[in-house]
N, C-alpha and C. Protein backbone atom coordinates (compact mmCIF):
# COMPACT_ATOMS: atom_id res chain seq x y z
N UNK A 1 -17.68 30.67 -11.18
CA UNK A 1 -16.59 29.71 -11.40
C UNK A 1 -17.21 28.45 -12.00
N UNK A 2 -16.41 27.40 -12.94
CA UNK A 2 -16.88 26.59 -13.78
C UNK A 2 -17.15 25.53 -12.59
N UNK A 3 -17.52 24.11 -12.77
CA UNK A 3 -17.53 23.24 -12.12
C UNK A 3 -16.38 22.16 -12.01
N UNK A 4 -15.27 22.93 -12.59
CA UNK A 4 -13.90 21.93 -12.85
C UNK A 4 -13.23 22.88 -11.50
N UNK A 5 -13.19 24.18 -11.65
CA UNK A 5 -12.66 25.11 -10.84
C UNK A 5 -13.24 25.05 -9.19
N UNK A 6 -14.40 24.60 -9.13
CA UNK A 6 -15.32 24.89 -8.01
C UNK A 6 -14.44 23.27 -7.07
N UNK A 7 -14.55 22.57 -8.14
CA UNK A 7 -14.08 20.69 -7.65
C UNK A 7 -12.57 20.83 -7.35
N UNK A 8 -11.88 21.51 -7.49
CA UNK A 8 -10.49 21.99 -7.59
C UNK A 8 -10.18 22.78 -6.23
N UNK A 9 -10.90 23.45 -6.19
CA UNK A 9 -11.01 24.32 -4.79
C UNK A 9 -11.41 23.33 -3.65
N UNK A 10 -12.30 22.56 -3.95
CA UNK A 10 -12.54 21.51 -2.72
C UNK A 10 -11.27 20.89 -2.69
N UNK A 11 -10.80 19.81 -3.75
CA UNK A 11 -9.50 19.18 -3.32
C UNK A 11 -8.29 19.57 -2.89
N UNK A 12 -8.21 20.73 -3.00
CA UNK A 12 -6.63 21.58 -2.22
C UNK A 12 -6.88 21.17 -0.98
N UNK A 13 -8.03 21.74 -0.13
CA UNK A 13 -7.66 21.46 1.76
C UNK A 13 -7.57 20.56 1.69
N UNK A 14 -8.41 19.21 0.64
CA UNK A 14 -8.10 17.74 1.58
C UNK A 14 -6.84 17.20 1.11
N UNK A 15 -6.19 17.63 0.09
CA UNK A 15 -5.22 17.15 -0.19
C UNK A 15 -3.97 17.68 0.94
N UNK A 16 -4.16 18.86 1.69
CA UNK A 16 -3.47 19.38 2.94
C UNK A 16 -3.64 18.39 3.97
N UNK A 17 -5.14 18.29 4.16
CA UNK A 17 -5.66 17.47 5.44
C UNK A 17 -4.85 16.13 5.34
N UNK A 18 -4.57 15.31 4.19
CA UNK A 18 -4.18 14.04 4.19
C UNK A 18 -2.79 14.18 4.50
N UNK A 19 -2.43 14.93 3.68
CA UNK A 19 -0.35 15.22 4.01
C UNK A 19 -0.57 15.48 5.59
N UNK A 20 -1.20 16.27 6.04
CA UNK A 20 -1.08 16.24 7.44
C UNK A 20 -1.06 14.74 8.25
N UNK A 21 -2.04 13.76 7.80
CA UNK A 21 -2.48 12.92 8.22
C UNK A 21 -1.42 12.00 7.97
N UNK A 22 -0.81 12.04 6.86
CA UNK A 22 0.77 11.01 6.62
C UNK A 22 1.99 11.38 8.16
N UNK A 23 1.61 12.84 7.98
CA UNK A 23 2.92 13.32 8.56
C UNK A 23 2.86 12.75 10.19
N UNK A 24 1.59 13.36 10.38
CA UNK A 24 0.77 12.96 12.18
C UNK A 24 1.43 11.66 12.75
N UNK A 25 1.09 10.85 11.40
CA UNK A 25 0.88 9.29 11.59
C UNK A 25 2.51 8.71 12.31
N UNK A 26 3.21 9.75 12.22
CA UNK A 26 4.52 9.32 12.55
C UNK A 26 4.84 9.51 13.87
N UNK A 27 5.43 8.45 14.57
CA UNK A 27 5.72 8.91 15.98
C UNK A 27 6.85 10.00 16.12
N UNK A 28 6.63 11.13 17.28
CA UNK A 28 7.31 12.10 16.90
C UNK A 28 8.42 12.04 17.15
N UNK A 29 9.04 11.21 18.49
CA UNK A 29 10.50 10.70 18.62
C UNK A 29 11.26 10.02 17.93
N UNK A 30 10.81 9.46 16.76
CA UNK A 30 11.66 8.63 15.51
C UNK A 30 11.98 10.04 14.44
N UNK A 31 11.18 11.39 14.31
CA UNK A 31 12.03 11.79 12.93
C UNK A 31 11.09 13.34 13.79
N UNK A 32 11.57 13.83 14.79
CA UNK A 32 11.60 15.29 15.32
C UNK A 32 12.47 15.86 13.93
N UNK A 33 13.00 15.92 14.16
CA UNK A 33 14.20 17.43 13.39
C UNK A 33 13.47 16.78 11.57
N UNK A 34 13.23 15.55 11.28
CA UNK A 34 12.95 16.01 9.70
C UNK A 34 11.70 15.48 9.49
N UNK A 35 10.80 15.85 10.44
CA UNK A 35 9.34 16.40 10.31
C UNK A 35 9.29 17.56 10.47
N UNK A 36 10.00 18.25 11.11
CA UNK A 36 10.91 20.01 11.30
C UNK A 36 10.79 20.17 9.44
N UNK A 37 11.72 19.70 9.31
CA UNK A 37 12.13 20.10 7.85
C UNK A 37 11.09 20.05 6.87
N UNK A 38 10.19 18.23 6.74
CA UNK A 38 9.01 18.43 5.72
C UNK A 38 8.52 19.59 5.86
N UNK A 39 7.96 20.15 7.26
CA UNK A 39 6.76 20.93 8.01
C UNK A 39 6.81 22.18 6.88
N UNK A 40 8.14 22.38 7.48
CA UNK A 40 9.30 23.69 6.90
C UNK A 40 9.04 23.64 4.90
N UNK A 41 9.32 23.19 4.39
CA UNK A 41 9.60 22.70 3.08
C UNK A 41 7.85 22.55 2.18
N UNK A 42 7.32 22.02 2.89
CA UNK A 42 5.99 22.27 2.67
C UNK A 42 5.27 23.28 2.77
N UNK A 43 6.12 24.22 3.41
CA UNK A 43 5.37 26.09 3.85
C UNK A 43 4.36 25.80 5.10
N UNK A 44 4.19 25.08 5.77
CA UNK A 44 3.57 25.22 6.85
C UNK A 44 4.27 25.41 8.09
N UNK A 45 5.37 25.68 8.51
CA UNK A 45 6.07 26.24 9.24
C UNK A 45 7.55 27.42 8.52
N UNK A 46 7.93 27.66 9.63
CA UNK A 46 8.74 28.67 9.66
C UNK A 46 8.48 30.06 9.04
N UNK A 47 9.53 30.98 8.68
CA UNK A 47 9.69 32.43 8.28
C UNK A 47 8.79 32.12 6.80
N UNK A 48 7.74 33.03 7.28
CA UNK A 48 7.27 33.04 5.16
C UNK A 48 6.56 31.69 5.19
N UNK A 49 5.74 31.47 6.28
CA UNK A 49 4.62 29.87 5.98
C UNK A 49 3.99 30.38 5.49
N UNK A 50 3.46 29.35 4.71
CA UNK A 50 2.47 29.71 3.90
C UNK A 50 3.14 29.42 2.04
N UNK A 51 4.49 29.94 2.16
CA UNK A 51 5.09 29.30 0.83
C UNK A 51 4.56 28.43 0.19
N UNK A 52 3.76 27.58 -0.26
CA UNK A 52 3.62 26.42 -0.89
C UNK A 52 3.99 26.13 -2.32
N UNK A 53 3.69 25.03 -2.70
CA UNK A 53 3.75 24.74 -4.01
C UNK A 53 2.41 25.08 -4.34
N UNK A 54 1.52 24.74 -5.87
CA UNK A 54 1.38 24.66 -6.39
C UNK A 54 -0.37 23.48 -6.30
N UNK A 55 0.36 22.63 -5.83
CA UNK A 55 0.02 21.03 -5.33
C UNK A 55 -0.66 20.08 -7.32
N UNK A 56 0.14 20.75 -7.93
CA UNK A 56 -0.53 20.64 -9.20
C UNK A 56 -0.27 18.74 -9.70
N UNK A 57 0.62 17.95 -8.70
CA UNK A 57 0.59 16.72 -8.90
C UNK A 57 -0.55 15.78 -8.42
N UNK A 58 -0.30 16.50 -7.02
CA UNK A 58 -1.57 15.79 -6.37
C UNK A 58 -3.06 15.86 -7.21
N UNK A 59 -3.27 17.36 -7.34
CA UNK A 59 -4.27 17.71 -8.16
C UNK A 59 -4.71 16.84 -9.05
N UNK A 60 -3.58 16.43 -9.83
CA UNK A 60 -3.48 15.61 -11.27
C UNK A 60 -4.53 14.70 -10.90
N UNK A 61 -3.60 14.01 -10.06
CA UNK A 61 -4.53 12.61 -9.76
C UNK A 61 -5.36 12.35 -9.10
N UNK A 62 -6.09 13.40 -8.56
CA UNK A 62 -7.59 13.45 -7.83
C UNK A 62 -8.25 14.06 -9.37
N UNK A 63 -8.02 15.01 -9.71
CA UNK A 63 -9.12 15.05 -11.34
C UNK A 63 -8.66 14.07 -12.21
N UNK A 64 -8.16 13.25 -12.47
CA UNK A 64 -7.41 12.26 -13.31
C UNK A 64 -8.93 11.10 -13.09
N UNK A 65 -8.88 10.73 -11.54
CA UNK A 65 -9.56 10.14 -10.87
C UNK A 65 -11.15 10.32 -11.08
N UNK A 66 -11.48 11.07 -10.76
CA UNK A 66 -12.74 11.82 -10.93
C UNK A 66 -13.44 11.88 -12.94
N UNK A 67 -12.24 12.17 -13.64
CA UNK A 67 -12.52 12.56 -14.71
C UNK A 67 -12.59 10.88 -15.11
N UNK A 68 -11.88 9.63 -15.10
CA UNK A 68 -12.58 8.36 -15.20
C UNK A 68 -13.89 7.70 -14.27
N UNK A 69 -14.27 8.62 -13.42
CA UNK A 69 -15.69 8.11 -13.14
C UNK A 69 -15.96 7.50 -11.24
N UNK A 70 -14.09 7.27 -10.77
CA UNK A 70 -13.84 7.33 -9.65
C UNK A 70 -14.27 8.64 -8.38
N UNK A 71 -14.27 7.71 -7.21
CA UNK A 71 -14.57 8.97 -6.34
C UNK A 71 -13.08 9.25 -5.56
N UNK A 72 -13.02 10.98 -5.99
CA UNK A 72 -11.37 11.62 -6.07
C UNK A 72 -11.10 11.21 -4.89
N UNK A 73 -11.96 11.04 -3.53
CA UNK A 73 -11.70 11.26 -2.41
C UNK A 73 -10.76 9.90 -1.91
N UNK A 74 -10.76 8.54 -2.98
CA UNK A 74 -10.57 7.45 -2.81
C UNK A 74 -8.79 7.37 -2.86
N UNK A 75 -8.98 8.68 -3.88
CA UNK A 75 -7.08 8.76 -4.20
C UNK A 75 -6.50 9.48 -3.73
N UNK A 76 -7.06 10.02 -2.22
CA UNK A 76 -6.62 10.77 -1.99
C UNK A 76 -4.95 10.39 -1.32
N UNK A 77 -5.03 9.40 -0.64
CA UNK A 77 -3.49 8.72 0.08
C UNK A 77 -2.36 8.62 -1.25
N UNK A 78 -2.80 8.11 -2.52
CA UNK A 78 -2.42 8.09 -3.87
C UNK A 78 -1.35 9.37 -4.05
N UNK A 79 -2.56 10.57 -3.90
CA UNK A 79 -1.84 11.87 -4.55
C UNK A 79 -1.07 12.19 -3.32
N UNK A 80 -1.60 12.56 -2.19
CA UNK A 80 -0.44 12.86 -1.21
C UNK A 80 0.58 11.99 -1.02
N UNK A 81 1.13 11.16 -1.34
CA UNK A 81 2.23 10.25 -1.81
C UNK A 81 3.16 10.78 -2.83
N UNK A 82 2.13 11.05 -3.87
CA UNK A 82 2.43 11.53 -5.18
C UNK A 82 3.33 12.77 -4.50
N UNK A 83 3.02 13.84 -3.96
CA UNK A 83 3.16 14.55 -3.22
C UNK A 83 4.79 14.79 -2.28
N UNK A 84 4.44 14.26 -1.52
CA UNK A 84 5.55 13.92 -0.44
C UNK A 84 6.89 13.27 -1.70
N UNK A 85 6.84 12.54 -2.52
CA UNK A 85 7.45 11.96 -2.91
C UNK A 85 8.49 13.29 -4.48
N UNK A 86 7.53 13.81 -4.75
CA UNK A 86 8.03 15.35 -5.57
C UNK A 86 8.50 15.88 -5.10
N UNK A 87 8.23 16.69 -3.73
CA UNK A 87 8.71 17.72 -2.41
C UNK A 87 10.61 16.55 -2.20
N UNK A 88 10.29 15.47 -2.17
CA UNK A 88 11.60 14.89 -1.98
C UNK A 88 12.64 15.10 -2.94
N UNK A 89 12.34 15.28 -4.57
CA UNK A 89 12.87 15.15 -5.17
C UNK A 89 13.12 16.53 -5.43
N UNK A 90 12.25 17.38 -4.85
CA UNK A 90 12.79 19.06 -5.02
C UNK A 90 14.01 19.70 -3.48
N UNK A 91 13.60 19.19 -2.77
CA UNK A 91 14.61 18.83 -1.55
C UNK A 91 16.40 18.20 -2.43
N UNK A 92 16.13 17.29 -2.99
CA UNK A 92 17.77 16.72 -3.21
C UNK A 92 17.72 17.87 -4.31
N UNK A 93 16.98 17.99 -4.96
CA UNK A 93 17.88 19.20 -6.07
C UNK A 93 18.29 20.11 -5.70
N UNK A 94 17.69 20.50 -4.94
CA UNK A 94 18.16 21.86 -4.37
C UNK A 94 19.60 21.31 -3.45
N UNK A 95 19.62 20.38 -3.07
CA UNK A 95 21.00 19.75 -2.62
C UNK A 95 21.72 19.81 -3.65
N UNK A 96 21.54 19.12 -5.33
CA UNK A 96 22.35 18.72 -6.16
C UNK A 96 22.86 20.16 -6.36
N UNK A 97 22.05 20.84 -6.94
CA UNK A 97 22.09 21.95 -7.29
C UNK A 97 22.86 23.38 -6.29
N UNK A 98 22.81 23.01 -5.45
CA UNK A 98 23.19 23.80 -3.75
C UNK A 98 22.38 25.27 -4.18
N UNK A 99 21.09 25.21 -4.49
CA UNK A 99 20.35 26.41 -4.41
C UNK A 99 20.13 26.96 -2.93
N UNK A 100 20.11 28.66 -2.99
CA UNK A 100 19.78 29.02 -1.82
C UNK A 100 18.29 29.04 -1.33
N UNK A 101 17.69 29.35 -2.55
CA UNK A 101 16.46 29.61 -2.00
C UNK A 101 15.32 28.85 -2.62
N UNK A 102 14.48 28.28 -2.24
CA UNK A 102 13.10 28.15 -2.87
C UNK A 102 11.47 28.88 -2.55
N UNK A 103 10.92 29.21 -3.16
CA UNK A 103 9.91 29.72 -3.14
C UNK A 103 10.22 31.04 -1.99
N UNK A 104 11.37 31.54 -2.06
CA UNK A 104 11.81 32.73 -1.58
C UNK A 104 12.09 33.26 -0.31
N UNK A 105 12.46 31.76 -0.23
CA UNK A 105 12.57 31.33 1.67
C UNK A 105 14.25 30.72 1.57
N UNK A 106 14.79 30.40 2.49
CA UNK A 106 15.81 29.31 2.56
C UNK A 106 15.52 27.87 2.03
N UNK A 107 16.52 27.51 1.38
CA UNK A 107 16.18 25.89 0.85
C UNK A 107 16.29 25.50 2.47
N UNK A 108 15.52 24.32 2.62
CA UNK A 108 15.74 23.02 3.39
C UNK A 108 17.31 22.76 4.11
N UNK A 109 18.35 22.50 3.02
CA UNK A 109 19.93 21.41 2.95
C UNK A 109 20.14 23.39 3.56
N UNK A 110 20.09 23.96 2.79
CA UNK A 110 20.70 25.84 3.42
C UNK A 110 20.03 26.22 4.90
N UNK A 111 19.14 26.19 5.33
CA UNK A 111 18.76 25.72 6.72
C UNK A 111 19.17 25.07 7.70
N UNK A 112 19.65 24.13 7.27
CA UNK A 112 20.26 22.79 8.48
C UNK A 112 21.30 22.66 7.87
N UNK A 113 21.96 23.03 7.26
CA UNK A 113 23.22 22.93 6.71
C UNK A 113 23.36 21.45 6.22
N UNK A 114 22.16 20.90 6.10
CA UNK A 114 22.57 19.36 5.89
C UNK A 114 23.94 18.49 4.90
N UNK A 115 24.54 19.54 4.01
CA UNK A 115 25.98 18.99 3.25
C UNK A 115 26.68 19.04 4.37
N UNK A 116 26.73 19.44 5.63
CA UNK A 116 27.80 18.54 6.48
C UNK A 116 27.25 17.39 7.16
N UNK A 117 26.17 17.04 6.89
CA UNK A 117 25.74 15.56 8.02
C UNK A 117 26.08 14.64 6.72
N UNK A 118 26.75 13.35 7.18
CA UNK A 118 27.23 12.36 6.86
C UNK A 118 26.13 11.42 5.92
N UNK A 119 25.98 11.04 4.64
CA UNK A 119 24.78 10.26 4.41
C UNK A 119 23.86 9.38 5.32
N UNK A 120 25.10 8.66 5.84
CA UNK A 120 24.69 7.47 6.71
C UNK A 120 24.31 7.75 7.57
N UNK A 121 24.41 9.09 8.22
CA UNK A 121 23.84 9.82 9.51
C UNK A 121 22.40 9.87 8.74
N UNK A 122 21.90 10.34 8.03
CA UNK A 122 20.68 10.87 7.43
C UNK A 122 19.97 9.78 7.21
N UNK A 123 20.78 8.42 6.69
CA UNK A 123 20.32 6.98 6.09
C UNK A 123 19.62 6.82 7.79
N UNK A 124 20.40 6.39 8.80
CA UNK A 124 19.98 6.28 9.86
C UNK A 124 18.79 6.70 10.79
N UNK A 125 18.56 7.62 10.74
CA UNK A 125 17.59 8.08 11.35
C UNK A 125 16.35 8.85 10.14
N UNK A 126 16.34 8.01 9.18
CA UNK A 126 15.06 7.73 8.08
C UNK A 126 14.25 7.01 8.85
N UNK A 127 12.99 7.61 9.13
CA UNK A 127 11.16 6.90 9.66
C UNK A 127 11.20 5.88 8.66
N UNK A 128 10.40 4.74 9.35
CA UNK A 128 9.55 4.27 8.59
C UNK A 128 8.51 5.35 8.01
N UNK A 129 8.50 4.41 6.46
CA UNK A 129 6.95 5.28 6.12
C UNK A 129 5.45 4.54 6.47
N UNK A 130 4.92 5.31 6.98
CA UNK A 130 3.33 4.93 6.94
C UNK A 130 2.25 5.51 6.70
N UNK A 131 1.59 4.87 5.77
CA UNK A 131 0.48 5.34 5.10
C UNK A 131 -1.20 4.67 5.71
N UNK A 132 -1.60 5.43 6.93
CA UNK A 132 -2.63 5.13 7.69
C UNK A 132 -3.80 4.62 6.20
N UNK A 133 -3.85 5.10 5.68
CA UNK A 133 -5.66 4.54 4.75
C UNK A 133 -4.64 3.97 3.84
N UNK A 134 -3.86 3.67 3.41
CA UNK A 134 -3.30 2.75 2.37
C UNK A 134 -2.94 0.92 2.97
N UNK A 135 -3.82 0.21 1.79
CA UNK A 135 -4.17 -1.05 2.65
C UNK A 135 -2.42 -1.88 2.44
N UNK A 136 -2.21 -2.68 3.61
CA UNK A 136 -0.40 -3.22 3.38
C UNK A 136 -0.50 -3.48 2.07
N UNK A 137 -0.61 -4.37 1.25
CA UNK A 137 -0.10 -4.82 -0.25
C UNK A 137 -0.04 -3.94 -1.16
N UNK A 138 -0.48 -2.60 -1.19
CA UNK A 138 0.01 -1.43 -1.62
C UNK A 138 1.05 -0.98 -1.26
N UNK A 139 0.88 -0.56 0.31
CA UNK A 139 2.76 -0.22 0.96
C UNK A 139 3.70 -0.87 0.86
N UNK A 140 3.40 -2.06 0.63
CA UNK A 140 4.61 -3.40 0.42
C UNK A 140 5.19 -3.21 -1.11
N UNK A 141 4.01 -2.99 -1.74
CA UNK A 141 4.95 -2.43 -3.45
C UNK A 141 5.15 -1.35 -3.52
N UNK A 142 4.71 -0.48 -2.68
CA UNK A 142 5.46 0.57 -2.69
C UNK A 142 6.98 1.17 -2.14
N UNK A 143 7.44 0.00 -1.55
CA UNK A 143 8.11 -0.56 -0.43
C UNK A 143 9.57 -0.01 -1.50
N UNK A 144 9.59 -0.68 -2.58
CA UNK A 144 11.26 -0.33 -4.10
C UNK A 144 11.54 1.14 -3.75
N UNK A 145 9.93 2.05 -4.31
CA UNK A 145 9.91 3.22 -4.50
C UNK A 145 10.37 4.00 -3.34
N UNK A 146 9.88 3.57 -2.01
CA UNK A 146 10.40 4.66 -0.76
C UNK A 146 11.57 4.55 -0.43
N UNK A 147 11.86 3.08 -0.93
CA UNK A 147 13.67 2.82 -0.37
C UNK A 147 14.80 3.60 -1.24
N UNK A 148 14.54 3.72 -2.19
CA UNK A 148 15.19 4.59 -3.20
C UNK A 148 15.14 5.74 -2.99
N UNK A 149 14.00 6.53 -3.05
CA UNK A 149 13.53 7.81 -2.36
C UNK A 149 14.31 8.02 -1.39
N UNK A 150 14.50 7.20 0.01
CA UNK A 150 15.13 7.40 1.03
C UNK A 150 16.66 7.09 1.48
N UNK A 151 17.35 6.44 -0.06
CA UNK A 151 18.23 5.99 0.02
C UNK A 151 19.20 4.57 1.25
N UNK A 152 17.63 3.94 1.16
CA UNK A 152 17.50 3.12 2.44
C UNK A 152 17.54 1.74 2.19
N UNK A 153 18.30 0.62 2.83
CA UNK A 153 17.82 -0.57 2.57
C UNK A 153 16.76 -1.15 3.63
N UNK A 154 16.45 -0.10 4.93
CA UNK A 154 15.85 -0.55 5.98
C UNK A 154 14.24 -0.81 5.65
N UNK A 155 13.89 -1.45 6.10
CA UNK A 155 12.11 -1.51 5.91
C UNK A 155 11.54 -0.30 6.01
N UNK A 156 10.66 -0.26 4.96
CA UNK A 156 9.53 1.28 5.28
C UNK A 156 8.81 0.79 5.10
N UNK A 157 8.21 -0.26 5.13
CA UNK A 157 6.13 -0.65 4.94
C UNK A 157 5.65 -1.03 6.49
N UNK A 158 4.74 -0.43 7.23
CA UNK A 158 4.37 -1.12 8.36
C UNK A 158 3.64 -0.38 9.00
């Protein structure tokens, strides 16, 4: 295997290890049922784990990183962001869209039936986000991007 392929193979687990480490970071009594769902949606739980994507965003930007002279390991909170934040936007499509299935499992919204919970029910019991190795004045501008994402005016940096 080349040495692009060999560096590629290393960054998949840690790019797992860190999404884990976003997800962990959350207390589990603020978002039980849709840490259920990421878990689920990410292929690490339920019927058929193991489903995953691809992780070809995250990827991006750990060799993106690396290929200007950076150490990948630095971006890593970066890409799993990158990450979490795609998986979201494949989650509402599959809402927009009312697909049944993804990656040959049940969608997410087809699971929990989520088109009958109320937005504001969903607005409501949105986590804060927290990003353990991301220093505050990053999370704070990142602060536009998650509120939108989450359809939230509530604080997510902290």
């Amino acid at each position: 295997m080349n040495q692009d392929g060999d560096l590629t193979r290393r960054m998949l687990p840690e790019i797992e290890t860190e999404l884990h480490l976003i997800l962990d970071s959350f207390p589990s009594d603020w978002y039980s049922e849709i840490a259920e769902m990421i878990a689920y949606h990410l292929g690490w739980d339920g019927e058929e784990s193991g489903a995953r994507g691809k992780r070809v965003r995250p990827l991006l930007t750990l060799l993106t990183c690396a290929a200007a002279g950076g150490d990948w390991r630095q971006a890593l909170p970066a890409a799993a962001a990158i990450e979490l934040i795609h998986n979201f936007s494949l989650v509402h499509d599959d809402i927009q869209d009312r697909s049944d299935t993804r990656r040959g499992r049940p969608t997410v919204w087809k699971r929990w039936a989520l088109l009958r919970r109320s937005t504001r029910e969903m607005r409501c019991s949105s986590p804060r986000i927290r990003l353990p190795r991301v220093s505050p004045a990053v999370r704070c501008r990142l602060t536009p991007f998650w509120r939108f994402a989450i359809g939230s005016t509530t604080p997510v940096c902290g």
